[in-house]
C-alpha atoms as a PDB file:
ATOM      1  CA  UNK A   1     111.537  89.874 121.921  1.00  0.00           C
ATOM      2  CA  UNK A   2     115.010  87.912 121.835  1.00  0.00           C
ATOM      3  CA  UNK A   3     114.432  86.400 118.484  1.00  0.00           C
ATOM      4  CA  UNK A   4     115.416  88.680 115.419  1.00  0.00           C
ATOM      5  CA  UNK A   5     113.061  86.350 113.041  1.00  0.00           C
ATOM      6  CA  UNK A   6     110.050  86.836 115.433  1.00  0.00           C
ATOM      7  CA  UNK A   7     110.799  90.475 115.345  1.00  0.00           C
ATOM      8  CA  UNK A   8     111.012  90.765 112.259  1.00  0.00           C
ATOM      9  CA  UNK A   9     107.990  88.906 111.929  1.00  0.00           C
ATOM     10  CA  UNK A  10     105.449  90.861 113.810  1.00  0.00           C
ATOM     11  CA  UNK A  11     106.418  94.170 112.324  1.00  0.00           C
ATOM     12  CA  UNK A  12     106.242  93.282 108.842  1.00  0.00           C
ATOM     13  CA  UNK A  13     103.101  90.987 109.615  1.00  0.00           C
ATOM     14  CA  UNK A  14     101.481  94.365 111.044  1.00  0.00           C
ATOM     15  CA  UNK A  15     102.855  96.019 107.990  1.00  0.00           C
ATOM     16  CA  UNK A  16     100.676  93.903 106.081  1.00  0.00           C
ATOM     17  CA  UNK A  17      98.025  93.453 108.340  1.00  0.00           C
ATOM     18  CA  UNK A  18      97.809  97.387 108.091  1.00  0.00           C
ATOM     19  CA  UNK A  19      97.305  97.300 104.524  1.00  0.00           C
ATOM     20  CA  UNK A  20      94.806  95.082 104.520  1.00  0.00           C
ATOM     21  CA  UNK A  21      92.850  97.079 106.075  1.00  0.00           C
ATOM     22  CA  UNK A  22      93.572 100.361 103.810  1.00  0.00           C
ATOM     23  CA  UNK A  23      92.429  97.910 101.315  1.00  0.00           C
ATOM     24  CA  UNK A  24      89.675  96.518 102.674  1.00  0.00           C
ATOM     25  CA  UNK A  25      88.503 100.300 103.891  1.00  0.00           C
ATOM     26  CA  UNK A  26      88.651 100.952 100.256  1.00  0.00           C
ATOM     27  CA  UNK A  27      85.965  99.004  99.878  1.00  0.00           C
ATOM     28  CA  UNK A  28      83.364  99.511 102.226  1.00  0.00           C
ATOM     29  CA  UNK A  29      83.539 103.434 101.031  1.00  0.00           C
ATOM     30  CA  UNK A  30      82.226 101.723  97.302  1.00  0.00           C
ATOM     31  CA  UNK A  31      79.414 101.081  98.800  1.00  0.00           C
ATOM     32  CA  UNK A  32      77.168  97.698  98.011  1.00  0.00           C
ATOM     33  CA  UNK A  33      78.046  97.027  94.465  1.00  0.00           C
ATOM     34  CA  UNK A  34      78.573  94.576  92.594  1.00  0.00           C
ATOM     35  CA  UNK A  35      82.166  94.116  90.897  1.00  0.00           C
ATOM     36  CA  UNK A  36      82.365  93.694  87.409  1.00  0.00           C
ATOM     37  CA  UNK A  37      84.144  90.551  87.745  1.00  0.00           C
ATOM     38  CA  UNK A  38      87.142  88.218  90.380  1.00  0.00           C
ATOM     39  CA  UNK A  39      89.723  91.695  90.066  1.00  0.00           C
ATOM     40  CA  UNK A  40      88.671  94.611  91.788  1.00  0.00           C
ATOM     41  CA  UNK A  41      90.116  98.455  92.848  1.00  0.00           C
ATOM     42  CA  UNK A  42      90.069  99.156  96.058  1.00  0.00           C
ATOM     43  CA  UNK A  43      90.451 102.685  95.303  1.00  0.00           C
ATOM     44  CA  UNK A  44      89.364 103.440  91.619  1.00  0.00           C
ATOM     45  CA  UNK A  45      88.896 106.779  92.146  1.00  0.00           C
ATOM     46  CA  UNK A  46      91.147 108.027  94.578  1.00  0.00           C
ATOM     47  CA  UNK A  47      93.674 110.685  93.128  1.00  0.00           C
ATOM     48  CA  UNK A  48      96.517 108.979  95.922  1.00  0.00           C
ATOM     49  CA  UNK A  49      96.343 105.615  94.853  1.00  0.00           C
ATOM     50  CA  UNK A  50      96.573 106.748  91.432  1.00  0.00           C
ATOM     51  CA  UNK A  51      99.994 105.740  90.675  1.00  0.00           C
ATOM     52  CA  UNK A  52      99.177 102.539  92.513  1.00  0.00           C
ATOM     53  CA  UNK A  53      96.218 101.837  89.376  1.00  0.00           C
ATOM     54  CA  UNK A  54      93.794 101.629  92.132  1.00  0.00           C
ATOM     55  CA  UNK A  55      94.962  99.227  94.559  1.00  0.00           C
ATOM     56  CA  UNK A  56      93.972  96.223  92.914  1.00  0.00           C
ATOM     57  CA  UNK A  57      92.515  93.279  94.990  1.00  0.00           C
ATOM     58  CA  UNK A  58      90.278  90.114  94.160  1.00  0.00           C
ATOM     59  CA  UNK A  59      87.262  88.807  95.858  1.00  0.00           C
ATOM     60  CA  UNK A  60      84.793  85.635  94.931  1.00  0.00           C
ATOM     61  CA  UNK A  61      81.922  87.654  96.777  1.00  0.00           C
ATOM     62  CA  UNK A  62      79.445  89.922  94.758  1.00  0.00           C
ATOM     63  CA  UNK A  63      79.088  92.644  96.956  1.00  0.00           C
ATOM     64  CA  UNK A  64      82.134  95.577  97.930  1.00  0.00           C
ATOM     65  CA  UNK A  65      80.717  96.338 101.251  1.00  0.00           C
ATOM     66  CA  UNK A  66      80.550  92.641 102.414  1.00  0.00           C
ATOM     67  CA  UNK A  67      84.062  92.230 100.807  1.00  0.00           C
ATOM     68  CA  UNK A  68      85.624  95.189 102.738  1.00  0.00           C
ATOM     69  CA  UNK A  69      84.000  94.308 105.726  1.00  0.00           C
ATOM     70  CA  UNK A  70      85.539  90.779 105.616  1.00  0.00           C
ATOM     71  CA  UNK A  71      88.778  91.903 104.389  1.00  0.00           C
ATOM     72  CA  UNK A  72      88.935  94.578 107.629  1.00  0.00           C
ATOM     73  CA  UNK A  73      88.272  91.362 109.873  1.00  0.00           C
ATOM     74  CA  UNK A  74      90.886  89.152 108.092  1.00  0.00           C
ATOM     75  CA  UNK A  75      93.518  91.531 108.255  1.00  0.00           C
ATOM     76  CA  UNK A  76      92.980  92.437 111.606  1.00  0.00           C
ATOM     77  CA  UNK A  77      93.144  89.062 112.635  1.00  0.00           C
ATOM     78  CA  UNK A  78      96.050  88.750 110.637  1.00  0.00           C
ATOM     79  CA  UNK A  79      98.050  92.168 112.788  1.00  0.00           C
ATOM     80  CA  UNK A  80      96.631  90.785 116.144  1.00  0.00           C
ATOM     81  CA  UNK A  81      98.116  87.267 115.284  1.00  0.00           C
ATOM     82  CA  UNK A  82     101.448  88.648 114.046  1.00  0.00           C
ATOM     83  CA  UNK A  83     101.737  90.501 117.640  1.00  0.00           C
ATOM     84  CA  UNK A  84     100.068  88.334 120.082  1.00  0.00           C
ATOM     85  CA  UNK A  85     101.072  84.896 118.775  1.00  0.00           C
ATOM     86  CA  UNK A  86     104.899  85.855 117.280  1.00  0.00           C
ATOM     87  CA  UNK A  87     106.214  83.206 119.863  1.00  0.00           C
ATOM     88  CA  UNK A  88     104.138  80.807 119.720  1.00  0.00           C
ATOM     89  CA  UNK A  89     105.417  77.447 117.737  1.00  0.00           C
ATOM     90  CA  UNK A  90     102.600  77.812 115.257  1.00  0.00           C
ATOM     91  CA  UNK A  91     102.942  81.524 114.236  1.00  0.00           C
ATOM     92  CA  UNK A  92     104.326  80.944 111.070  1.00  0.00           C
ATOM     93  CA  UNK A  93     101.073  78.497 110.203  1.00  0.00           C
ATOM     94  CA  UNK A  94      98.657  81.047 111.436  1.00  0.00           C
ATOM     95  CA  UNK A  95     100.093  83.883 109.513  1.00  0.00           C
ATOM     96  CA  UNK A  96      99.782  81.858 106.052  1.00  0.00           C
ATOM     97  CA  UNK A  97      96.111  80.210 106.849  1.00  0.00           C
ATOM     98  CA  UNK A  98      95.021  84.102 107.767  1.00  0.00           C
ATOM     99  CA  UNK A  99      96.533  85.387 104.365  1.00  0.00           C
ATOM    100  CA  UNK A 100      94.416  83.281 102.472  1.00  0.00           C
ATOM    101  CA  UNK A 101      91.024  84.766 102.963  1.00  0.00           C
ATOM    102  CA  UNK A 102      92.537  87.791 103.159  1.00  0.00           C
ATOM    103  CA  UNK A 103      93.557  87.022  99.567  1.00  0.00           C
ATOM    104  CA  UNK A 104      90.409  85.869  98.563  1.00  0.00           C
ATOM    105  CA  UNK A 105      88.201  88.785 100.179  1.00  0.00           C
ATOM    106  CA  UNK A 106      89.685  92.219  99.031  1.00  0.00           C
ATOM    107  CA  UNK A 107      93.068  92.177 101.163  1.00  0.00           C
ATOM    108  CA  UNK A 108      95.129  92.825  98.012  1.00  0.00           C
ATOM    109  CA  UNK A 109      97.644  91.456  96.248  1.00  0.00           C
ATOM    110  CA  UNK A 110     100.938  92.055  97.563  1.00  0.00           C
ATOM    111  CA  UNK A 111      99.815  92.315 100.942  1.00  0.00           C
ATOM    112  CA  UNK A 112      98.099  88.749 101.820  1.00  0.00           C
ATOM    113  CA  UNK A 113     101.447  87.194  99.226  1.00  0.00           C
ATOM    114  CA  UNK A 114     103.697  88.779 101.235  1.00  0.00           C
ATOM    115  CA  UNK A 115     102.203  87.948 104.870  1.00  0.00           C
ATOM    116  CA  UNK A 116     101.847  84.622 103.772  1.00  0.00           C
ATOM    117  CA  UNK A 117     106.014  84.353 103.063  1.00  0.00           C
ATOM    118  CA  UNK A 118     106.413  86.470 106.379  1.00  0.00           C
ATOM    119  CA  UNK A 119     104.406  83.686 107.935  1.00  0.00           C
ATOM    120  CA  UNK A 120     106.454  80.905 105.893  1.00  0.00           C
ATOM    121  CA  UNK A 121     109.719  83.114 107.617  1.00  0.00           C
ATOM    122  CA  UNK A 122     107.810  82.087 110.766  1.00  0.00           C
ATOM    123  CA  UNK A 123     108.035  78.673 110.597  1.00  0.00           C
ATOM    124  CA  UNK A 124     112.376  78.810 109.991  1.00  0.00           C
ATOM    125  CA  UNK A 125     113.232  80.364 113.134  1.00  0.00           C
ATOM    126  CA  UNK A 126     115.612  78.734 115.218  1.00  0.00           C
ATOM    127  CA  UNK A 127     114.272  76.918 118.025  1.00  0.00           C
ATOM    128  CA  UNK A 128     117.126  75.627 120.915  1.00  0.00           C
ATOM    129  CA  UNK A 129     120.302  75.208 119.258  1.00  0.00           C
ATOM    130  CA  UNK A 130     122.673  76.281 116.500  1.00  0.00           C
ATOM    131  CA  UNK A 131     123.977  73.200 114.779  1.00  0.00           C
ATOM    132  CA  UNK A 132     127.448  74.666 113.689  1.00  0.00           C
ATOM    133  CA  UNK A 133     129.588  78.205 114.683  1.00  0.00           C
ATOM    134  CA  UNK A 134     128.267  81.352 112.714  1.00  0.00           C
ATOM    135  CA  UNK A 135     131.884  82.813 110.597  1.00  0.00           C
ATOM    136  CA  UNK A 136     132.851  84.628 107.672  1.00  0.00           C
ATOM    137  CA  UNK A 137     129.773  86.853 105.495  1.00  0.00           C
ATOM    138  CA  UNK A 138     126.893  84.898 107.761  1.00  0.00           C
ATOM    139  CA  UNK A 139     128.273  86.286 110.932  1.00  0.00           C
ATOM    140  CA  UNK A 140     129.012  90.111 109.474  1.00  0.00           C
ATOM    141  CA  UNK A 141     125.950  89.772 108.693  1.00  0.00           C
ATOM    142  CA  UNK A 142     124.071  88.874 111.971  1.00  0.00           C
ATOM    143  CA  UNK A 143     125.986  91.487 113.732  1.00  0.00           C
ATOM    144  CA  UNK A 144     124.723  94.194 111.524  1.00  0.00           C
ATOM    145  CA  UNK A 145     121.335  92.633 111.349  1.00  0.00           C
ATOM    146  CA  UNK A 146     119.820  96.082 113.066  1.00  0.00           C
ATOM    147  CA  UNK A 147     121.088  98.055 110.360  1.00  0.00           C
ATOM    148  CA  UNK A 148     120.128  96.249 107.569  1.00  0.00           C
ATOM    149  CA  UNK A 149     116.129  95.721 108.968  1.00  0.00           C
ATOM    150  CA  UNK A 150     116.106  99.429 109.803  1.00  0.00           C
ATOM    151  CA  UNK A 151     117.042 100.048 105.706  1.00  0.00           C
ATOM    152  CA  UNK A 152     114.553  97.135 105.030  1.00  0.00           C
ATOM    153  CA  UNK A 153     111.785  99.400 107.152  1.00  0.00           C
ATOM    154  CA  UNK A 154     113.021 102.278 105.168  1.00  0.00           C
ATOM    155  CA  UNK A 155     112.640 100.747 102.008  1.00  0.00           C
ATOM    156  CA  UNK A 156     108.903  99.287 102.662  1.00  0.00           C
ATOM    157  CA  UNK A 157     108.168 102.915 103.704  1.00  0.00           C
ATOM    158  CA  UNK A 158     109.464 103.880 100.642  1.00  0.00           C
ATOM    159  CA  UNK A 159     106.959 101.318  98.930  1.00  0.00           C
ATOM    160  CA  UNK A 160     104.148 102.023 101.328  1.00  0.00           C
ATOM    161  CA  UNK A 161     102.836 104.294 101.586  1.00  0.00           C
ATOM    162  CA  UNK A 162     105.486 106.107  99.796  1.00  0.00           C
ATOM    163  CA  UNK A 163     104.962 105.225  96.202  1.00  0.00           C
ATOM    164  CA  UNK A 164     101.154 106.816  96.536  1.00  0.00           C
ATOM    165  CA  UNK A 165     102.917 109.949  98.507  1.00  0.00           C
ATOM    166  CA  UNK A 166     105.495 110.487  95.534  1.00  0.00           C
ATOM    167  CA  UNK A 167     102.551 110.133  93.063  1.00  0.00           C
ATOM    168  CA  UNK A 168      99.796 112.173  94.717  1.00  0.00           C
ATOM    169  CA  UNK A 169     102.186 115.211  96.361  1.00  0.00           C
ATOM    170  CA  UNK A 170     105.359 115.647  93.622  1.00  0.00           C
ATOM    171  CA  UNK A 171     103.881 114.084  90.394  1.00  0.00           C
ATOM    172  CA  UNK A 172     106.613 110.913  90.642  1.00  0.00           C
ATOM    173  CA  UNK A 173     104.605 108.381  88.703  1.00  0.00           C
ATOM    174  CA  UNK A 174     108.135 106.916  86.511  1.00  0.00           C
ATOM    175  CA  UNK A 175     107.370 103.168  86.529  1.00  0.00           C
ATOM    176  CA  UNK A 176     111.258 102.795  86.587  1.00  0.00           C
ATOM    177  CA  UNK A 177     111.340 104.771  90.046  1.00  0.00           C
ATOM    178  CA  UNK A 178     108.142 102.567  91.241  1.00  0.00           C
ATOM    179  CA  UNK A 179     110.085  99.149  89.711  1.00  0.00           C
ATOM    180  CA  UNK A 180     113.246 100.047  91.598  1.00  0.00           C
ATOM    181  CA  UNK A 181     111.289 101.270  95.013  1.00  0.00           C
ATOM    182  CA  UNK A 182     109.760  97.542  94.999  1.00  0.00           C
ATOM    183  CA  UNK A 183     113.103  95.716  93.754  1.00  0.00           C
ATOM    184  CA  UNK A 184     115.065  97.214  96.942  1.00  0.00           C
ATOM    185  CA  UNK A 185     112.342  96.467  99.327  1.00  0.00           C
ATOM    186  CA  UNK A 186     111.591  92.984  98.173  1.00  0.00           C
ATOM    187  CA  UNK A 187     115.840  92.407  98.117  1.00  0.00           C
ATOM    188  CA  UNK A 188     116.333  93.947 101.461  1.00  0.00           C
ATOM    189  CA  UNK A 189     113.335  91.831 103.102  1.00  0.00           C
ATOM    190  CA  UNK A 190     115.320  88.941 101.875  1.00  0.00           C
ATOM    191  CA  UNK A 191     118.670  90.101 103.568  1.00  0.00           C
ATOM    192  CA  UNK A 192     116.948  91.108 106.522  1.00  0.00           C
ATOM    193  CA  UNK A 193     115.942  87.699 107.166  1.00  0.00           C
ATOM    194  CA  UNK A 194     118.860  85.754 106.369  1.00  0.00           C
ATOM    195  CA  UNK A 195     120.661  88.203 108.528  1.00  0.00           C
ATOM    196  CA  UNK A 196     118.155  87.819 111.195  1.00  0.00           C
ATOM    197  CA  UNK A 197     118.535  83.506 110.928  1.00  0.00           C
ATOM    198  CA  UNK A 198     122.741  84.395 111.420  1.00  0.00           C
ATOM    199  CA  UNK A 199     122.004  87.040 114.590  1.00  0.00           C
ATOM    200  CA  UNK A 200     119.776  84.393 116.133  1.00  0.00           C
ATOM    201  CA  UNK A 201     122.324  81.523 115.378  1.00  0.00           C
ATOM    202  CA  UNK A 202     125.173  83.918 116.801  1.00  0.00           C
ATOM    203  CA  UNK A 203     122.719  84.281 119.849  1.00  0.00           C
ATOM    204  CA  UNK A 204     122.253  80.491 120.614  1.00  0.00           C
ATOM    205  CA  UNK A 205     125.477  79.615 119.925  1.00  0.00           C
END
């Protein structure tokens, strides 16, 4: 795959097809209840997720085991899309219209949010030509875009699933340490793909 952006996109659109699923797995394991209201746990009594509150989620449906199942479906279509349909001109689209029922039926919070800006990300990526030369910060930065989406990767590791692994196995549960965890990997997603638009400018130009 040439294209940093559609790189970039289909790993961290598996990323958060993949935790849809953990979500939506969550779920099914509750059994056919009914939720006590729109928010929901996907895990409310899982010792891991612990320092995650639960995994919290939302569904419009009555029932947990007809929410997981759905949000298992959505989010696979969601990781199959990312890989399958990264080039295609309506990727981005795809990605966002997938992260809505995924929103909707149990996929999470974060997860759904965050594919649908992946699958905004989609839509920007540079198509034939670069309109003007890459210089300066913009082309440091695409020549070092490896490095800084390897330390993005690093950081959403960090976040997932290493938040729950610092909670569950060493008793880290500081909401500063979970606060700065999330602040590096949302920053460095950002910088990863403005440094992925500047290598894919440098590339076309």
């Amino acid at each position: 795959m040439k294209s940093a952006i559609r790189l970039m996109v289909a790993v961290m659109g598996v990323w958060m097809g993949l935790a849809g699923v953990e979500h939506g797995i969550g779920e099914i394991l509750q059994g056919s209840v009914i939720p006590n209201g729109l928010m929901i746990q996907s895990w409310p009594d899982s010792a891991f997720f612990h320092s995650l509150n639960g995994e919290p989620a939302m569904t419009l449906l009555p029932n947990l085991l007809l929410t997981g199942i759905l949000t298992v479906l959505f989010s696979l279509l969601f990781t199959g899309w990312s890989v399958f349909f990264a080039r295609h001109r309506l990727s981005g689209q795809g990605m966002m219209l997938l992260s809505i029922p995924m929103l909707l039926f149990g996929g999470g919070i974060f997860p759904p949010i965050l594919g649908f800006l992946i699958g905004f990300a989609a839509t920007r990526v540079p198509v034939e030509t670069s309109p003007k030369p890459v210089s300066g910060l913009n082309q440091l930065l695409g020549r070092g875009w490896q490095w800084i989406f390897a330390a993005c990767c690093a950081a959403w590791l960090a976040l997932f699933p290493g938040v729950a692994v610092l909670g569950y196995f060493f008793g880290v549960d500081e909401t500063g340490v979970i606060l700065a965890i999330m602040a590096a990997a949302f920053c460095l997603l950002l910088l990863a793909f403005w440094s992925g638009v500047q290598h894919d400018r440098l590339e076309l130009s």
